[in-house]
Protein backbone atom coordinates (compact mmCIF):
# COMPACT_ATOMS: atom_id res chain seq x y z
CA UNK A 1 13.05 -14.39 1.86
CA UNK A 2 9.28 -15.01 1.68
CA UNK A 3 7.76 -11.69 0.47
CA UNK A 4 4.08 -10.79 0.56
CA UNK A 5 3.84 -7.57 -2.28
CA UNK A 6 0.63 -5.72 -1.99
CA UNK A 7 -0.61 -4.19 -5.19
CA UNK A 8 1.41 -6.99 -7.05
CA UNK A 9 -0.51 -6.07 -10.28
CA UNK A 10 -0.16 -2.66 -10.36
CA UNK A 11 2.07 -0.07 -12.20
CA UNK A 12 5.55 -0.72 -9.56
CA UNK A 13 4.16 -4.03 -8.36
CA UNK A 14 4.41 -6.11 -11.42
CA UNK A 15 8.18 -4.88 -11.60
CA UNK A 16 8.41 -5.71 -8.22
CA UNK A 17 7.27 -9.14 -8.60
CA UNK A 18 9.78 -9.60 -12.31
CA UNK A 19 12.33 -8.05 -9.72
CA UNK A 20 12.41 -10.11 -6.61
CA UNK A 21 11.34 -13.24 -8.18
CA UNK A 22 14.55 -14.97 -6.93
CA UNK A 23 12.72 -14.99 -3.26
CA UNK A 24 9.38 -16.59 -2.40
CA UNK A 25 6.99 -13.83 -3.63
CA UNK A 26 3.36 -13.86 -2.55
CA UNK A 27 1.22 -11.54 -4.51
CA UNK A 28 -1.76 -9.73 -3.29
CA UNK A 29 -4.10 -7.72 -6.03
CA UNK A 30 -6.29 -4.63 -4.96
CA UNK A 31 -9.11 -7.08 -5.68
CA UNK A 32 -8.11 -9.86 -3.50
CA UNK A 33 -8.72 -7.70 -0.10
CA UNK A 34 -9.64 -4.12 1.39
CA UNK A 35 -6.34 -2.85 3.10
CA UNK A 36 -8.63 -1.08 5.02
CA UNK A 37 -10.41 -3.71 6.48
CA UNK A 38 -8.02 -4.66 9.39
CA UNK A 39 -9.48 -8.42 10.00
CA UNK A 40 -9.50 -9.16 6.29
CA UNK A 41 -5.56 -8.05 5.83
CA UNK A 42 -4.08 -9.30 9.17
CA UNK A 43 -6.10 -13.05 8.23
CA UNK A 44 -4.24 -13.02 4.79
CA UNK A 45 -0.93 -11.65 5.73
CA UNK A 46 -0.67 -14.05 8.72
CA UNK A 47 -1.29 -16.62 6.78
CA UNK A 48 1.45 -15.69 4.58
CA UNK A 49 3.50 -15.57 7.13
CA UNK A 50 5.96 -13.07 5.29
CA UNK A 51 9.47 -11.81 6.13
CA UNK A 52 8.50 -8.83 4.39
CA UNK A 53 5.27 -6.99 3.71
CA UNK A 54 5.83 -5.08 0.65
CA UNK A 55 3.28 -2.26 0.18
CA UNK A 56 2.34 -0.34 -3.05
CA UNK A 57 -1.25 0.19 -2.43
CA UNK A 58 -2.28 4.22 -2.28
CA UNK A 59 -4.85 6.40 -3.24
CA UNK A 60 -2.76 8.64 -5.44
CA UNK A 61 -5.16 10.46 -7.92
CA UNK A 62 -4.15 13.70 -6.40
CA UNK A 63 -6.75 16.13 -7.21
CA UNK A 64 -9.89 13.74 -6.16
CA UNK A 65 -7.80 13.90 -2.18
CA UNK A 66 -9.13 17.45 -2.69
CA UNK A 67 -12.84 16.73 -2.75
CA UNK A 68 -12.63 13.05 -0.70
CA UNK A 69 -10.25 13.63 1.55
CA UNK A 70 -11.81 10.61 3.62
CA UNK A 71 -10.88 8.05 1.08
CA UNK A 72 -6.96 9.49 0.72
CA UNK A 73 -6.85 9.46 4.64
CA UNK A 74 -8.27 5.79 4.85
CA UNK A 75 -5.68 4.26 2.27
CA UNK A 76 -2.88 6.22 3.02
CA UNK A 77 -3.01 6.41 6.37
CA UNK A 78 -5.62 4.03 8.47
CA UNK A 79 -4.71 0.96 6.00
CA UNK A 80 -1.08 1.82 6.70
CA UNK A 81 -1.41 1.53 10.46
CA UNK A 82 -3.23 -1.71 9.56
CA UNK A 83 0.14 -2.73 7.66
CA UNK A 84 1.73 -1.55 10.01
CA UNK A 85 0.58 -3.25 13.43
CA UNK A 86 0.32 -6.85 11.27
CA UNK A 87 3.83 -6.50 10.30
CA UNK A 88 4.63 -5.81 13.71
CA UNK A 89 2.75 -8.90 14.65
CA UNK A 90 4.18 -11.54 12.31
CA UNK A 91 8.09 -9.73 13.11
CA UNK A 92 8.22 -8.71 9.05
CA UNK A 93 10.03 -6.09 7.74
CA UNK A 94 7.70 -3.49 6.39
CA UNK A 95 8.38 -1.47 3.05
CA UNK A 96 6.25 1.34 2.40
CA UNK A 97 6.41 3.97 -0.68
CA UNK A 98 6.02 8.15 -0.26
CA UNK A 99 6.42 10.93 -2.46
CA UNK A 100 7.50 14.10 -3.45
CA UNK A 101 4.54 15.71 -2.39
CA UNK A 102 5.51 15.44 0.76
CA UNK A 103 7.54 18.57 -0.02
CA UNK A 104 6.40 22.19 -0.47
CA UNK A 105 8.36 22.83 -3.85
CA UNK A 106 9.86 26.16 -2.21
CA UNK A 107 13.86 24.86 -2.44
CA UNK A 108 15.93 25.19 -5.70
CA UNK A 109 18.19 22.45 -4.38
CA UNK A 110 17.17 18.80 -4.44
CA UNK A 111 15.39 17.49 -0.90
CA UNK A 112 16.92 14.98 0.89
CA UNK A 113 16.37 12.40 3.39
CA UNK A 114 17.08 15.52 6.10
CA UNK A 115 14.62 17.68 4.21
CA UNK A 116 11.71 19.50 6.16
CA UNK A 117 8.54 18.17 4.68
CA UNK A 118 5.45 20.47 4.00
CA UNK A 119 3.05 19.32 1.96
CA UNK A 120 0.63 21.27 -0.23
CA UNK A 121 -2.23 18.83 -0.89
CA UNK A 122 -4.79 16.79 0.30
CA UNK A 123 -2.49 13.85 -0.83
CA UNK A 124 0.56 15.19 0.26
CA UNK A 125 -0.56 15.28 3.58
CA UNK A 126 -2.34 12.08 3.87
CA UNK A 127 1.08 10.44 2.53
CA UNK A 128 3.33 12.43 5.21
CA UNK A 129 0.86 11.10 7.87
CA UNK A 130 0.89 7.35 6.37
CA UNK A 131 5.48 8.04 7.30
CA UNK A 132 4.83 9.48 10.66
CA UNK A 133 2.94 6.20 11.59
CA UNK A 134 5.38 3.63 9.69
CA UNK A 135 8.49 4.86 11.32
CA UNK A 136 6.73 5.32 14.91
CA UNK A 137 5.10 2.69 15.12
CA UNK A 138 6.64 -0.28 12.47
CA UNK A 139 9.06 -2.94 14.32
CA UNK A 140 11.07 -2.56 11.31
CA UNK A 141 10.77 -0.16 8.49
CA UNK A 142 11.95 0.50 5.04
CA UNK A 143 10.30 4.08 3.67
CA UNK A 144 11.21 4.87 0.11
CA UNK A 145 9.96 8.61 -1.46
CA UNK A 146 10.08 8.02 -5.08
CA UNK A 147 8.67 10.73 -7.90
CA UNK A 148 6.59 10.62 -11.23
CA UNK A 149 6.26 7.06 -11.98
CA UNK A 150 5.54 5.60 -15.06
CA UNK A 151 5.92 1.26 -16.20
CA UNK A 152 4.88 -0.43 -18.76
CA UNK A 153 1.93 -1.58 -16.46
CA UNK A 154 0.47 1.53 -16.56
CA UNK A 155 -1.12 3.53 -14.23
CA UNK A 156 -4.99 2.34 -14.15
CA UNK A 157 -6.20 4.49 -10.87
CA UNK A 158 -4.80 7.26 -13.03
CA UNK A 159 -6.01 6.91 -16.75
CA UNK A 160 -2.82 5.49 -17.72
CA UNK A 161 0.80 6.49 -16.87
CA UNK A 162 1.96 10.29 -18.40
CA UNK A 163 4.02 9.25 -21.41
CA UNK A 164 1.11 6.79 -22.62
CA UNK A 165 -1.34 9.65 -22.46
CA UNK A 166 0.76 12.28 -24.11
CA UNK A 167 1.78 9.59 -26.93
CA UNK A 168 -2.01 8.86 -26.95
CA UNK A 169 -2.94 12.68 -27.13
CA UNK A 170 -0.52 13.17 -29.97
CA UNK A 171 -1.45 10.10 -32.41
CA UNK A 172 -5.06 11.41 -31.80
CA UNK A 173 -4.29 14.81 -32.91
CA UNK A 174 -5.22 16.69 -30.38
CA UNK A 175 -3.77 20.19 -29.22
CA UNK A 176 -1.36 19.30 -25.59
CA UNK A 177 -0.70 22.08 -23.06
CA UNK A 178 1.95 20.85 -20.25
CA UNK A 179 2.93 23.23 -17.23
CA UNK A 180 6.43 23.90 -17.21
CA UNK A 181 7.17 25.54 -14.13
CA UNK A 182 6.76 22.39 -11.78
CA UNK A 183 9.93 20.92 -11.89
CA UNK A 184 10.89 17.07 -10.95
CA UNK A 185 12.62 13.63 -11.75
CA UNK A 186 10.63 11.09 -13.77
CA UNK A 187 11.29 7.65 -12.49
CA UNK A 188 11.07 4.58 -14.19
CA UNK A 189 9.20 1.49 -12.47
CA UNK A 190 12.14 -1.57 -13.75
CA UNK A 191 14.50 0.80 -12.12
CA UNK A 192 12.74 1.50 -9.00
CA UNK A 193 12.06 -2.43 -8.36
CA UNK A 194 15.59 -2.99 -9.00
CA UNK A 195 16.55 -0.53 -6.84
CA UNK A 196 14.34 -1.94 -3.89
CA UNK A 197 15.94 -5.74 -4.71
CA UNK A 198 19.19 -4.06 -4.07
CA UNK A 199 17.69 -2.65 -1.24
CA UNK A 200 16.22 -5.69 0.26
CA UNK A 201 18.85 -7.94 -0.10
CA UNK A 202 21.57 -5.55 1.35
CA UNK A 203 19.13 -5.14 4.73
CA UNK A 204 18.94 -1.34 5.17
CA UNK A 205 16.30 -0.20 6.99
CA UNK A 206 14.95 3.65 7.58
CA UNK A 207 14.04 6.38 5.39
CA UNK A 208 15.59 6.68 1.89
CA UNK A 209 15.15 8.78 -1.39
CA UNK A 210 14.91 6.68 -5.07
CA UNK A 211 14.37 8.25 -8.21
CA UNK A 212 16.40 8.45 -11.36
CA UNK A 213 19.03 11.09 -11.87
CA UNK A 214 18.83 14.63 -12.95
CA UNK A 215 15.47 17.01 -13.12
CA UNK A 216 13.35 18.19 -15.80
CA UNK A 217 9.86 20.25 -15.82
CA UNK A 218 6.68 18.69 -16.95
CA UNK A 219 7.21 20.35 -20.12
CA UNK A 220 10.51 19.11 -20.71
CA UNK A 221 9.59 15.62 -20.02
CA UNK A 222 6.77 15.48 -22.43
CA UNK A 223 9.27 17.26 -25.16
CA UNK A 224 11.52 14.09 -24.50
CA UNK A 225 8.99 11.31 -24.41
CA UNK A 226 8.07 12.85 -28.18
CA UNK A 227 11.78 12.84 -29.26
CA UNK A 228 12.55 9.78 -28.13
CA UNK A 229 9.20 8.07 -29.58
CA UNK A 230 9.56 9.66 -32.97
CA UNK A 231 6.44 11.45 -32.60
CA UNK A 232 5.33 14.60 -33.49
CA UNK A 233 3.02 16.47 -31.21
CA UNK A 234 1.24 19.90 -31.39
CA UNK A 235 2.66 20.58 -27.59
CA UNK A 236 2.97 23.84 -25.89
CA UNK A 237 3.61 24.85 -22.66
CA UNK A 238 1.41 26.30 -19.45
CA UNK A 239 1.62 27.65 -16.10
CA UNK A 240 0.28 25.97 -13.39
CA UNK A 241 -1.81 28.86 -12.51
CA UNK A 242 -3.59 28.73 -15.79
CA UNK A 243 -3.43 25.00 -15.53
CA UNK A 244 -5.70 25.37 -12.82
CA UNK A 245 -5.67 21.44 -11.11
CA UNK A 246 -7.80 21.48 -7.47
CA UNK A 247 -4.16 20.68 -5.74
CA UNK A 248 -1.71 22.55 -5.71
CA UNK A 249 1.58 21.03 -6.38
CA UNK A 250 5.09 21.86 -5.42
CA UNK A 251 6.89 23.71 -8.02
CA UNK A 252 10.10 21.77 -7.48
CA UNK A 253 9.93 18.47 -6.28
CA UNK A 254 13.36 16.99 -7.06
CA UNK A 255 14.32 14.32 -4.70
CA UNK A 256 18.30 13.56 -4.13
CA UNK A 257 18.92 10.32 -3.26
CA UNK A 258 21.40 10.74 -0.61
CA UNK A 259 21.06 8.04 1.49
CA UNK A 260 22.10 5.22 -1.19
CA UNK A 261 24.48 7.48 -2.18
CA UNK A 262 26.19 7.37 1.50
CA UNK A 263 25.96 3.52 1.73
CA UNK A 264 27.18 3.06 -2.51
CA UNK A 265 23.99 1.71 -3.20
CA UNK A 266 22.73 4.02 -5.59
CA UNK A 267 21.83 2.40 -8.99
CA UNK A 268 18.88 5.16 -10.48
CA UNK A 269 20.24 5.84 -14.30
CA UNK A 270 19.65 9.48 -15.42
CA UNK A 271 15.76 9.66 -16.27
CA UNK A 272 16.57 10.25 -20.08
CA UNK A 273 17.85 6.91 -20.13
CA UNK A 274 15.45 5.19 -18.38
CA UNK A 275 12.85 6.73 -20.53
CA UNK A 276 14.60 5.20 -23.72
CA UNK A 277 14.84 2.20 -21.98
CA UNK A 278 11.26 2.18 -21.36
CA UNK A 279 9.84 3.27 -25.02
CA UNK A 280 12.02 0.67 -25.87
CA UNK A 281 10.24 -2.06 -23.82
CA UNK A 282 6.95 -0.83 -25.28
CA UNK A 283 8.41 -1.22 -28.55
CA UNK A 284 9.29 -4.57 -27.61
CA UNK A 285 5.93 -6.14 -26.00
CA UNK A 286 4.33 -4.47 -29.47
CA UNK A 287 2.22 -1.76 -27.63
């Protein structure tokens, strides 16, 4: 399977690559090309002449879709019909990621597949409109909504994934508020790109939930990363109306992954484990 990854050296891309490198991976950085320049990306991909486009570009810093909404609405959505129509073209399957945000946090029960979305945000929105166009318009489609990433790569269009700024925050000292009353699933990038490897070479198509196993709030999940790490950390908790971030998020944003469930493809380990599992691959590379 010759597989053209987009975003290959980002946070889930470099996973991906580790991941799938039993096919013939072609890896595109975010400097290589503008995903929203449509003659620029349709000359590259065609040229790759992939089975599968594999997309992880996004503009994700969520509270900056509040004040340029044109920028969220250009990656996430006009660069995905870009994707889109040259996947079409060269007869490739096309994977796309979503999120949580899609939701409006008002359930107590995880979302699934079936799920009404209603996003809150700026971002949510943009990334509901970037599904609407891959599964009406893509030839062939694989949609995953994932949650609260964090790899060893880091995050870079974010500062740095959340457990490497909390661990930073606490070596430094400094005084860490976290709101607890936004509840979710932290998911672990290794386990993700496994999870789409699975998915690739088993040829589902459609829409389908991934994110490791069980739920915790923001609160909780910095309380584990400091347990876990050995660290001690001057951390309280907030609300997220004293929190005060430009978008609003979903208070409870837990995504059930039903559909892998269904097919007995599911392979997400709870997220306490996979957060062991990744403090211990820090540990390892020496960081």
């Amino acid at each position: 399977m010759r597989i053209a990854l987009l975003g290959s050296n980002g946070q889930l891309g470099r996973d991906l690559a580790k991941n799938l490198a039993t096919h013939d991976v072609i890896g595109f950085t975010r400097e290589q090309f503008d995903v929203t320049d449509y003659g620029a990306t349709r000359s590259m991909l065609l040229d790759a002449r992939p089975d599968v486009v594999l997309n992880t570009t996004a503009y994700h810093r969520v509270d900056d879709c509040e004040t340029h909404p044109e920028t969220a609405y250009s990656v996430n959505v006009l660069a995905v019909l870009n994707l889109v129509r040259v996947a079409s073209e060269a007869s490739a399957l096309f994977v796309h990621f979503s999120t949580d945000y899609v939701f409006d946090g008002l359930q107590s029960a995880p979302y699934t597949e079936a799920s009404a979305a209603m996003p809150l945000s700026v971002y949510g929105n943009s990334k509901l409109a970037g599904e609407y166009i891959v599964r009406s318009t893509a030839k062939r489609h694989l949609l995953v909504r994932t949650c609260g990433l964090y790899g060893a790569a880091g995050s870079r269009g974010k500062g740095g994934n959340f457990v490497e700024i909390m661990l930073a925050k606490a070596r430094a000292g400094e005084s860490i508020q976290v709101v607890a009353d936004q509840v979710l699933t932290p998911t672990y990038t290794v386990d993700l790109a496994q999870q789409i490897s699975l998915m690739l070479d088993s040829g589902v198509s459609g829409l389908f939930h991934a994110t490791n196993k069980g739920a915790c709030s923001w609160f909780e999940f910095a309380q584990a990363i400091f347990e876990l790490a050995g660290v001690t950390a001057n951390l309280s908790s907030t609300t997220s109306d004293l929190y005060r971030a430009p978008a609003i998020r979903p208070r409870y944003s837990v995504l059930e992954n039903a559909r892998l469930a269904e097919l007995g493809l599911d392979r997400m380990r709870p997220w306490r484990e996979a957060l062991a599992a990744y403090l211990q691959e820090k540990m390892s590379l020496g960081r």
